[in-house]
PDB file of N, CA and C in Angstrom:
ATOM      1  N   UNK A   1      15.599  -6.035   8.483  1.00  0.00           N
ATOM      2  CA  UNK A   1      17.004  -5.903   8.193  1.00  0.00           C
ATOM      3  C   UNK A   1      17.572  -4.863   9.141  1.00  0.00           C
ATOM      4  N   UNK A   2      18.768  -5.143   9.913  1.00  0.00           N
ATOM      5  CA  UNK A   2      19.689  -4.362  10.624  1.00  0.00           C
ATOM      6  C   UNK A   2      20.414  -2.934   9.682  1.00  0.00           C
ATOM      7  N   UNK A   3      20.709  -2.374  10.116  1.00  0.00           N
ATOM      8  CA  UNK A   3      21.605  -1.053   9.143  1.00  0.00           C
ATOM      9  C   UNK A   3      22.801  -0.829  10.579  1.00  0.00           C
ATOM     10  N   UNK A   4      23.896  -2.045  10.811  1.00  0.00           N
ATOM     11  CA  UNK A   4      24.710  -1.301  11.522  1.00  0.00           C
ATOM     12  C   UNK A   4      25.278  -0.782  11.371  1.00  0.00           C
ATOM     13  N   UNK A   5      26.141   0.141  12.421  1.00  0.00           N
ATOM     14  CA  UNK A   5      27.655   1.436  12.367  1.00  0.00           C
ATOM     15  C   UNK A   5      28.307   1.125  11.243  1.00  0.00           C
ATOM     16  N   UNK A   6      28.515   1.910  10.565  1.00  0.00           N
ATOM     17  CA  UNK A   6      29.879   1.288   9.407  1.00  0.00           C
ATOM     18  C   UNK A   6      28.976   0.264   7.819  1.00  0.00           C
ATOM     19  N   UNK A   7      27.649   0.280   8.126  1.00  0.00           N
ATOM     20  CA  UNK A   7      26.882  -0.259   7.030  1.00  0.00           C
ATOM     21  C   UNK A   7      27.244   0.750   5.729  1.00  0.00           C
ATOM     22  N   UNK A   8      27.227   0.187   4.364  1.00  0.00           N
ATOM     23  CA  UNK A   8      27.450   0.841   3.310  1.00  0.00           C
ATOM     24  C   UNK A   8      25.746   1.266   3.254  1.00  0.00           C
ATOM     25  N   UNK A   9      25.125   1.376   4.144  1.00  0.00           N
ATOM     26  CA  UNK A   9      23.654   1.966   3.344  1.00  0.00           C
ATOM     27  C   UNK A   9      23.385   3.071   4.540  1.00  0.00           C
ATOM     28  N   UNK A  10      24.427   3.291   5.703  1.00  0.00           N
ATOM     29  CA  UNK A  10      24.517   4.370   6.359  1.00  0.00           C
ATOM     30  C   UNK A  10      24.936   5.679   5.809  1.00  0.00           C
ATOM     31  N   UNK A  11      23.767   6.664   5.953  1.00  0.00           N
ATOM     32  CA  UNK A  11      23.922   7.967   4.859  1.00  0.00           C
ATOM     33  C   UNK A  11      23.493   7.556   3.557  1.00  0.00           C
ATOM     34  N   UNK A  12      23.039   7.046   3.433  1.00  0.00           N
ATOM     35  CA  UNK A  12      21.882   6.582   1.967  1.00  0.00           C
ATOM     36  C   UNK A  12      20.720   6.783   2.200  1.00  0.00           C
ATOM     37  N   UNK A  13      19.868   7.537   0.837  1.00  0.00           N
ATOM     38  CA  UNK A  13      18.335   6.666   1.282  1.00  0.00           C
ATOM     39  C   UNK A  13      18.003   5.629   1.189  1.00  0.00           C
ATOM     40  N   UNK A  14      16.643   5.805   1.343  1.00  0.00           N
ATOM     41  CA  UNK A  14      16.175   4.510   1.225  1.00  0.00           C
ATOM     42  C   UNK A  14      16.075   4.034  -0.724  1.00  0.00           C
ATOM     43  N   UNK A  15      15.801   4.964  -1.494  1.00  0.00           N
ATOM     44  CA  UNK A  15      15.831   4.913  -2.669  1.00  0.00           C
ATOM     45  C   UNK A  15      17.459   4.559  -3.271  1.00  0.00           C
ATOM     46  N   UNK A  16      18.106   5.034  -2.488  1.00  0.00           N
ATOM     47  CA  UNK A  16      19.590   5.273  -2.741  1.00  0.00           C
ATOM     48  C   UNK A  16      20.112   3.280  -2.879  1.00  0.00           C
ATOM     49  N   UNK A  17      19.771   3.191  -1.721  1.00  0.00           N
ATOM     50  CA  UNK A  17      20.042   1.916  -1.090  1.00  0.00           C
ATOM     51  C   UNK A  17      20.007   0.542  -2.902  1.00  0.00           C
ATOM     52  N   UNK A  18      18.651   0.731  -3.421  1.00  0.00           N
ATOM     53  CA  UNK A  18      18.537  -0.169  -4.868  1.00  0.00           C
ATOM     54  C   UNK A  18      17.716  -1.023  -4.239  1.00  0.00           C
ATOM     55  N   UNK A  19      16.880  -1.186  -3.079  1.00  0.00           N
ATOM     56  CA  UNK A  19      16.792  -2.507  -3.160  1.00  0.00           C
ATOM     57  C   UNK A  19      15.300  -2.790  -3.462  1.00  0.00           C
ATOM     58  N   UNK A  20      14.605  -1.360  -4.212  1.00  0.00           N
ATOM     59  CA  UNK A  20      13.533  -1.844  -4.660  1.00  0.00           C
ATOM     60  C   UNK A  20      13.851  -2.804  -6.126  1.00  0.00           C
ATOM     61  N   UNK A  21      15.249  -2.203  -6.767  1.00  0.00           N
ATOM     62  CA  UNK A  21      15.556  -3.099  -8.089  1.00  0.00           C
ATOM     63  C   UNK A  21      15.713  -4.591  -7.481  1.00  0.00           C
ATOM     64  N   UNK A  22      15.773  -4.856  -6.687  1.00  0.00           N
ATOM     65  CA  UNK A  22      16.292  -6.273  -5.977  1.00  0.00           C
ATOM     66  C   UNK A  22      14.766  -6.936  -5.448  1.00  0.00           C
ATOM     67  N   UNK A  23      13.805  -6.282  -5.974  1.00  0.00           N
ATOM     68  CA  UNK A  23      12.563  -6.580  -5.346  1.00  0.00           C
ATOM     69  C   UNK A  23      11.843  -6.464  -3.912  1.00  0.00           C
ATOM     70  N   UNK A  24      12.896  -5.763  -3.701  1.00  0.00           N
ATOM     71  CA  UNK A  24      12.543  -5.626  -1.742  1.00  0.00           C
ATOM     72  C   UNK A  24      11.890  -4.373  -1.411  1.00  0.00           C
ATOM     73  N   UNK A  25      11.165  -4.216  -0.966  1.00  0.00           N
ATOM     74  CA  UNK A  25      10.499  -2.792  -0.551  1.00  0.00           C
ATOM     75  C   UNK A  25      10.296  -2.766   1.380  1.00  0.00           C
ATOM     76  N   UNK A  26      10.621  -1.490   1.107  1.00  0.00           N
ATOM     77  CA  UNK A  26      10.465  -1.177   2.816  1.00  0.00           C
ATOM     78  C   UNK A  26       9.284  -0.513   3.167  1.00  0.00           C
ATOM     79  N   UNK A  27       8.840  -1.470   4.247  1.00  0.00           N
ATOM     80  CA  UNK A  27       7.396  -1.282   4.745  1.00  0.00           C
ATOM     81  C   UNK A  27       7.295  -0.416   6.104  1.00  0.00           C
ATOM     82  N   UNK A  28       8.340  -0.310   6.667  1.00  0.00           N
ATOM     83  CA  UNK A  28       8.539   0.007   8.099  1.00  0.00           C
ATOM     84  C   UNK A  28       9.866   0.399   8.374  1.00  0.00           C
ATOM     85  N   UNK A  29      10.142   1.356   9.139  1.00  0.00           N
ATOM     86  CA  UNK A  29      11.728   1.691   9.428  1.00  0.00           C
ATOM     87  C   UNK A  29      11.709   2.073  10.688  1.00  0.00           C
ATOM     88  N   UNK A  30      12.439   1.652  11.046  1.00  0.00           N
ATOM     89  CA  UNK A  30      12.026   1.204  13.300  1.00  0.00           C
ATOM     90  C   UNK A  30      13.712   2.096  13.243  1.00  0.00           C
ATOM     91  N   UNK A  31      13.629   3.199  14.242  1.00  0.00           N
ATOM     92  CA  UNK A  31      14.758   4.204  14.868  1.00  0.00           C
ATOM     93  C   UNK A  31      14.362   4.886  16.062  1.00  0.00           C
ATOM     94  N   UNK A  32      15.447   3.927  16.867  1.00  0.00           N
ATOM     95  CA  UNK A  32      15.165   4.015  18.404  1.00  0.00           C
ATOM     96  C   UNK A  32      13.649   3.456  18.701  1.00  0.00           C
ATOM     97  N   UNK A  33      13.171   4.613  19.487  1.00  0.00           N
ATOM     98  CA  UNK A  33      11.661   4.105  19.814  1.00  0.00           C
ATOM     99  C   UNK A  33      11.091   4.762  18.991  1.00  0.00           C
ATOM    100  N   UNK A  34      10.992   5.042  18.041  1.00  0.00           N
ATOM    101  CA  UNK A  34      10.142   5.650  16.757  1.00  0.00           C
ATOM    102  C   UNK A  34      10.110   4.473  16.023  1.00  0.00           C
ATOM    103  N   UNK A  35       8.769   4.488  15.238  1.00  0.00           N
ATOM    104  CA  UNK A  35       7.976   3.701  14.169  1.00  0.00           C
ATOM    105  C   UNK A  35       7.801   4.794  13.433  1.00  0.00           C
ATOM    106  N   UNK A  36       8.495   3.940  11.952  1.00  0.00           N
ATOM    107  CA  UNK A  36       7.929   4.909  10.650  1.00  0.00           C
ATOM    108  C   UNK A  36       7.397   4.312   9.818  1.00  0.00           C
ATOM    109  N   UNK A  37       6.391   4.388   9.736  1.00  0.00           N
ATOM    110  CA  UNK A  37       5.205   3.197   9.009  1.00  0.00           C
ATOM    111  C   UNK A  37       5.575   3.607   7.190  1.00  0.00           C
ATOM    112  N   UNK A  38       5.716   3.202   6.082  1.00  0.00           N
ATOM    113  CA  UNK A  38       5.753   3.481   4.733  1.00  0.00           C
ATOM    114  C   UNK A  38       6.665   4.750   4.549  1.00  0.00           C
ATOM    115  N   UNK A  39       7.983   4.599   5.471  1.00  0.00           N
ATOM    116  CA  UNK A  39       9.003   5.440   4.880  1.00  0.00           C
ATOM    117  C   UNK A  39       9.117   6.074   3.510  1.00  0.00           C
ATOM    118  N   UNK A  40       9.493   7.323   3.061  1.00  0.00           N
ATOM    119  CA  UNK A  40       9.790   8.205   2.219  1.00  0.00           C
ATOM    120  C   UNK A  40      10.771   7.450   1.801  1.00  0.00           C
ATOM    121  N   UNK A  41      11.227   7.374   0.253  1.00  0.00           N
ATOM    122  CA  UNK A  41      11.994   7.431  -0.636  1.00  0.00           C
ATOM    123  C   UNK A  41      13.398   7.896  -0.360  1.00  0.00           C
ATOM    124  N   UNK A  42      12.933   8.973  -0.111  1.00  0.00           N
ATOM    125  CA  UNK A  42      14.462  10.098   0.441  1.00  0.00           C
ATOM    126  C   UNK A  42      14.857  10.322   1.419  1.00  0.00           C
ATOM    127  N   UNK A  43      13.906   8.995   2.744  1.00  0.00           N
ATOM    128  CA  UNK A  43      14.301   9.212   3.927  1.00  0.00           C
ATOM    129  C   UNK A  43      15.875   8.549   4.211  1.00  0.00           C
ATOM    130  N   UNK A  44      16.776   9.080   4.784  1.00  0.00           N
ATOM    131  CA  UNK A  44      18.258   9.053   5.165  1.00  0.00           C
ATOM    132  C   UNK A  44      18.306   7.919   5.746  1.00  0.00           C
ATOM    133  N   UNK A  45      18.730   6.531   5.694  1.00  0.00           N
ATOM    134  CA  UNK A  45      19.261   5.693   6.914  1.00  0.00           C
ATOM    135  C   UNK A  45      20.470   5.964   7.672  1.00  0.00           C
ATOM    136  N   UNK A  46      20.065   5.940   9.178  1.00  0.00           N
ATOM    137  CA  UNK A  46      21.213   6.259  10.284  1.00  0.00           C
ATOM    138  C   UNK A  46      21.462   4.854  10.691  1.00  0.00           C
ATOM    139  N   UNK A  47      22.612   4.438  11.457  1.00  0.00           N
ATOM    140  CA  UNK A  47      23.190   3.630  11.730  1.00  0.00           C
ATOM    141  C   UNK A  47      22.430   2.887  12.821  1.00  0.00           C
ATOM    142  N   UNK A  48      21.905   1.862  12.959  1.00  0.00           N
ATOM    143  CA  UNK A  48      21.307   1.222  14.138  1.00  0.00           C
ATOM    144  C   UNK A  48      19.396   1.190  13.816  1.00  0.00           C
ATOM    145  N   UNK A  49      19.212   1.578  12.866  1.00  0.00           N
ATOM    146  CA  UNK A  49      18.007   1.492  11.654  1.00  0.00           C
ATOM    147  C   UNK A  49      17.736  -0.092  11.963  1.00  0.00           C
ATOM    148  N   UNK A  50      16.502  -0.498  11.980  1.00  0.00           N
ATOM    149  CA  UNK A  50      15.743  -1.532  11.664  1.00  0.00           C
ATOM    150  C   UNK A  50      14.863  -1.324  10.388  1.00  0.00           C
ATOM    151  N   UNK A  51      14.886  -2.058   9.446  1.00  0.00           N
ATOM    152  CA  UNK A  51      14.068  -1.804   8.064  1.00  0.00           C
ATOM    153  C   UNK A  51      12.772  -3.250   8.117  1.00  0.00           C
ATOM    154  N   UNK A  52      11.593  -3.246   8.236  1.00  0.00           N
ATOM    155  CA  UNK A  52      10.963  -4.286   8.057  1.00  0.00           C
ATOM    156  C   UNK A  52      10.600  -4.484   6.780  1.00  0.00           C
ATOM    157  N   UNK A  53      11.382  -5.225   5.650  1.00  0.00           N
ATOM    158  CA  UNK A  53      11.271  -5.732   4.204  1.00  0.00           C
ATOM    159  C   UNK A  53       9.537  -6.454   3.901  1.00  0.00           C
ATOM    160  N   UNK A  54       9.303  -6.182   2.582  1.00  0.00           N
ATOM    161  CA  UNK A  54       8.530  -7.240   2.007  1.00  0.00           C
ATOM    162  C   UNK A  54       9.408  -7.505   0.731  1.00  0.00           C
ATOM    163  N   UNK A  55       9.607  -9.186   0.306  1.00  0.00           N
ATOM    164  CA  UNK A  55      10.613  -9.336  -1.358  1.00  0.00           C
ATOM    165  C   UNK A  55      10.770 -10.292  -0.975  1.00  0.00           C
ATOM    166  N   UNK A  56      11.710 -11.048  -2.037  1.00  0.00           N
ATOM    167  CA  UNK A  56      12.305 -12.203  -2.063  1.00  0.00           C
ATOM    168  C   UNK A  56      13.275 -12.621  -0.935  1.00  0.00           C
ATOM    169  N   UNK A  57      12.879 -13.465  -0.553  1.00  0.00           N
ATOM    170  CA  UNK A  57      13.895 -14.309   0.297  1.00  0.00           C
ATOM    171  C   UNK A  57      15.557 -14.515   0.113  1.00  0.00           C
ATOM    172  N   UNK A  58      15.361 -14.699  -0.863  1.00  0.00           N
ATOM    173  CA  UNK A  58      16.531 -14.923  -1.451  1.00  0.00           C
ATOM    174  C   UNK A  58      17.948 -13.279  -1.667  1.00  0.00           C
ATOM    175  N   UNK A  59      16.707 -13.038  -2.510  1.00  0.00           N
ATOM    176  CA  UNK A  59      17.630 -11.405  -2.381  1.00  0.00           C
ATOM    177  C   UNK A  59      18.057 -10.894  -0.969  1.00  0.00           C
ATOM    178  N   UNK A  60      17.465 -11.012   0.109  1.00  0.00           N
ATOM    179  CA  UNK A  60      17.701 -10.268   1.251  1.00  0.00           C
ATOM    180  C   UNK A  60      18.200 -11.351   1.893  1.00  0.00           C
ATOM    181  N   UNK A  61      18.553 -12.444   1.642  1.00  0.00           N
ATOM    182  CA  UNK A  61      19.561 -13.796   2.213  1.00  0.00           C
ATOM    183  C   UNK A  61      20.896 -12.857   2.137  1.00  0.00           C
ATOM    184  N   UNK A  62      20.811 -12.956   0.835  1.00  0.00           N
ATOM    185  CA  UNK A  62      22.124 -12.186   0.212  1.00  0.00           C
ATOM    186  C   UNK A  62      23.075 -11.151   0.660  1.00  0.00           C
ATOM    187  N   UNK A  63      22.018 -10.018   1.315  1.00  0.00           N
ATOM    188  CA  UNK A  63      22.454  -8.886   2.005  1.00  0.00           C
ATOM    189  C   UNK A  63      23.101  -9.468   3.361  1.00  0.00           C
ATOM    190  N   UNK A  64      23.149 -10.601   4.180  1.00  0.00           N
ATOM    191  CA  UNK A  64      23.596 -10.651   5.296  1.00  0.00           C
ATOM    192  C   UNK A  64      24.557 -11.551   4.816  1.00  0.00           C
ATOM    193  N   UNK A  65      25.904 -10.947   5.555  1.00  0.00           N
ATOM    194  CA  UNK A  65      26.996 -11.602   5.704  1.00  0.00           C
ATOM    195  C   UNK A  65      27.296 -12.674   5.965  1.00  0.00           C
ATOM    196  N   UNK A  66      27.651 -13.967   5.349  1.00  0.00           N
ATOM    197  CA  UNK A  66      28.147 -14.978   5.721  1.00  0.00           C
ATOM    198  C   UNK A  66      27.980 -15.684   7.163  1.00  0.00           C
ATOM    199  N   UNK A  67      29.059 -14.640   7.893  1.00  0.00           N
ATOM    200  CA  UNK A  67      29.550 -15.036   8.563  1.00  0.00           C
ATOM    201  C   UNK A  67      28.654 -14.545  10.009  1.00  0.00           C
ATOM    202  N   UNK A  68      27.488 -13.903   9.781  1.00  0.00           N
ATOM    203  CA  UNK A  68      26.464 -13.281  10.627  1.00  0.00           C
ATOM    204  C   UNK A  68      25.413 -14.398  10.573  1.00  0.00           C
ATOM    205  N   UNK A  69      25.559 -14.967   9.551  1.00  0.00           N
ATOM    206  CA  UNK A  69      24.105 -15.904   9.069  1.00  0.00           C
ATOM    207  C   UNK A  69      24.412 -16.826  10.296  1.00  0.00           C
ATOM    208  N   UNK A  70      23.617 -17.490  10.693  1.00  0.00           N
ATOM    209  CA  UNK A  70      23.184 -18.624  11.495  1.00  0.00           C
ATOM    210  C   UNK A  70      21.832 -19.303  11.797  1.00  0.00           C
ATOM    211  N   UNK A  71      21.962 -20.605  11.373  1.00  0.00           N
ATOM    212  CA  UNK A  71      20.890 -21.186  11.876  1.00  0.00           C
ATOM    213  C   UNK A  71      20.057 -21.269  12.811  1.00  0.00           C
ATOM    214  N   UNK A  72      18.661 -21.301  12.719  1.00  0.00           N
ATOM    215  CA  UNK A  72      18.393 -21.055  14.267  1.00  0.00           C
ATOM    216  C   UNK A  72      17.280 -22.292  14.667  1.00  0.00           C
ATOM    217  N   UNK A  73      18.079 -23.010  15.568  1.00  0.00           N
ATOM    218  CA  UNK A  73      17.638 -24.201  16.093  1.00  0.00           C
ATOM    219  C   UNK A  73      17.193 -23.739  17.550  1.00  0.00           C
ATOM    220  N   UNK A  74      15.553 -24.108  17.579  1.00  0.00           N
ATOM    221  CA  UNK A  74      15.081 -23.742  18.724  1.00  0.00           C
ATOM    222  C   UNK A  74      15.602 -25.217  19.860  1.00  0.00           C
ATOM    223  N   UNK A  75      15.617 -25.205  20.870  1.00  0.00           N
ATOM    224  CA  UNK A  75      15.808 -25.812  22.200  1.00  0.00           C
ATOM    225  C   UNK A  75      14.834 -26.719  22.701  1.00  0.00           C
ATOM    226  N   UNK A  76      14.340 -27.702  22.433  1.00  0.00           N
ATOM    227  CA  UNK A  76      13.097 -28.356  22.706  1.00  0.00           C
ATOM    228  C   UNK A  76      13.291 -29.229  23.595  1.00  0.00           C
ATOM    229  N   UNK A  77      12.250 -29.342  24.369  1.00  0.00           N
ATOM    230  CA  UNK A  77      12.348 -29.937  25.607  1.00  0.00           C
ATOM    231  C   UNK A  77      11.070 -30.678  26.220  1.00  0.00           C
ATOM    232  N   UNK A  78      11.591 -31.787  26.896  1.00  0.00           N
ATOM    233  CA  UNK A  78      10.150 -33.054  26.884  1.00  0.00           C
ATOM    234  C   UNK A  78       9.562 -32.388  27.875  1.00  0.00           C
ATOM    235  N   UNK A  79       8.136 -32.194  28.064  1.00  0.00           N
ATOM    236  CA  UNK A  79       7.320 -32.101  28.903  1.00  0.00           C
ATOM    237  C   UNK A  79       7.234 -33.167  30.122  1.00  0.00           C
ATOM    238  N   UNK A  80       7.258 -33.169  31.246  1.00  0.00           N
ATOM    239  CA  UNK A  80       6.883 -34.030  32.296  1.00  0.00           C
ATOM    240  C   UNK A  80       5.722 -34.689  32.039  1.00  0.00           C
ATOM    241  N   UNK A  81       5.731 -36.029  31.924  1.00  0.00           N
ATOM    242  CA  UNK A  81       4.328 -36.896  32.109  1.00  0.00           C
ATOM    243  C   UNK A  81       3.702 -36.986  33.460  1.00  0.00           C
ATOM    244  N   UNK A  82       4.387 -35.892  34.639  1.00  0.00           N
ATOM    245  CA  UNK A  82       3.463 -36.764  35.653  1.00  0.00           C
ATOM    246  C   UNK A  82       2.702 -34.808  35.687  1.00  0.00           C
ATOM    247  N   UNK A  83       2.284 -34.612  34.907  1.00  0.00           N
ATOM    248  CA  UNK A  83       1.656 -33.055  35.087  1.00  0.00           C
ATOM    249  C   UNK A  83      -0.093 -33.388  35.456  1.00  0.00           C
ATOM    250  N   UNK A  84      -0.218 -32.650  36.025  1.00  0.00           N
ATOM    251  CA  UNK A  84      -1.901 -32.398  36.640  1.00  0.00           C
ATOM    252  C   UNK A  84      -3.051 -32.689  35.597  1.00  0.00           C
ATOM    253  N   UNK A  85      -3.769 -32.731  35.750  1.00  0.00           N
ATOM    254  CA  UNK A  85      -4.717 -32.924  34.220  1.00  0.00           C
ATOM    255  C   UNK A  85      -5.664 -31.771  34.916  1.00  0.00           C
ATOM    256  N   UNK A  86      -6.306 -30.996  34.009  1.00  0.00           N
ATOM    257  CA  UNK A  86      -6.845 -29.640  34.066  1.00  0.00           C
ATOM    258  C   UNK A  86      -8.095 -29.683  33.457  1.00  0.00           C
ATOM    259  N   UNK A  87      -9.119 -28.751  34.048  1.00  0.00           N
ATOM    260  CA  UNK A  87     -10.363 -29.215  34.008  1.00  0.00           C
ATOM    261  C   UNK A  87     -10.442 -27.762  33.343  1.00  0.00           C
ATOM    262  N   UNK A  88     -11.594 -27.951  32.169  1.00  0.00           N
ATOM    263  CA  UNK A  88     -12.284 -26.855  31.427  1.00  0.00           C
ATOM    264  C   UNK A  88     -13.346 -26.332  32.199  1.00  0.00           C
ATOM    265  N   UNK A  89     -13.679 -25.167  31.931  1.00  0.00           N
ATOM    266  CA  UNK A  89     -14.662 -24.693  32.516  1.00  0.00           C
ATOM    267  C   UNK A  89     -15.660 -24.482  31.914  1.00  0.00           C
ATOM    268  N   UNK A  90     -15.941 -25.449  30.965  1.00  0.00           N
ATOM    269  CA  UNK A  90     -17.104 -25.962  30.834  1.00  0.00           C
ATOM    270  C   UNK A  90     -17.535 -27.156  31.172  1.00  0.00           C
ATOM    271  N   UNK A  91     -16.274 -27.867  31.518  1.00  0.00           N
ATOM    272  CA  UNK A  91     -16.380 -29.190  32.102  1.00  0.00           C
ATOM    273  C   UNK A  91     -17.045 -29.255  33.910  1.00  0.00           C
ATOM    274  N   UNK A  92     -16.896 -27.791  34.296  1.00  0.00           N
ATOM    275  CA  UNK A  92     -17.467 -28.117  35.795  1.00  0.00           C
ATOM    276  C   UNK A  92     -19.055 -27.693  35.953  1.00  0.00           C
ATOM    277  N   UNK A  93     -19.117 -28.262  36.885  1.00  0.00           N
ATOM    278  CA  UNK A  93     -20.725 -28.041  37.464  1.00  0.00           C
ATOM    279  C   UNK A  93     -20.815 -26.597  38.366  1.00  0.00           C
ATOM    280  N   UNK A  94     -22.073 -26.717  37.979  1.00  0.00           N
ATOM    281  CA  UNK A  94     -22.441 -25.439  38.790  1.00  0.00           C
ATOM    282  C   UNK A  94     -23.205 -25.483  40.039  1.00  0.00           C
TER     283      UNK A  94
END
């Protein structure tokens, strides 16, 4: 989960926040190039916070805005049939 500028959980803790009542627990809290592996309770979220959740799907659907949500359709693309055929190296002689 993102914590951007202007987030209502900027200047909260992490306890503050509720979202262990929501079933979500924070496993990780990524600020800047710092890793904080099993964040404190009373640790402060600053603005631009990465939180790595474990919980319901559903509950933390919830937390993102509408209008942020988007589907994400990967780009797939046919492989060329006239490609090389490639030999294992166990397939060669010695």
């Amino acid at each position: 989960m993102y914590v951007p500028e202007g987030s209502k959980f900027v200047g909260s803790t992490i306890q503050g926040t509720n979202l262990r009542e929501q079933d979500i627990n924070v496993l990780t809290l990524y600020r800047g190039s710092k890793t904080i592996p099993n964040p404190r309770a009373d640790r402060v979220l600053e603005p631009n916070d990465k939180l790595l959740c474990f919980g319901k799907m559903n509950s933390m659907r919830e937390m993102v805005p509408a209008k942020t949500r988007r589907r994400r359709s990967p780009k797939v693309t046919e492989l060329p049939s006239n490609l090389p055929a490639t030999t294992k190296p166990e397939d060669t002689e010695d």
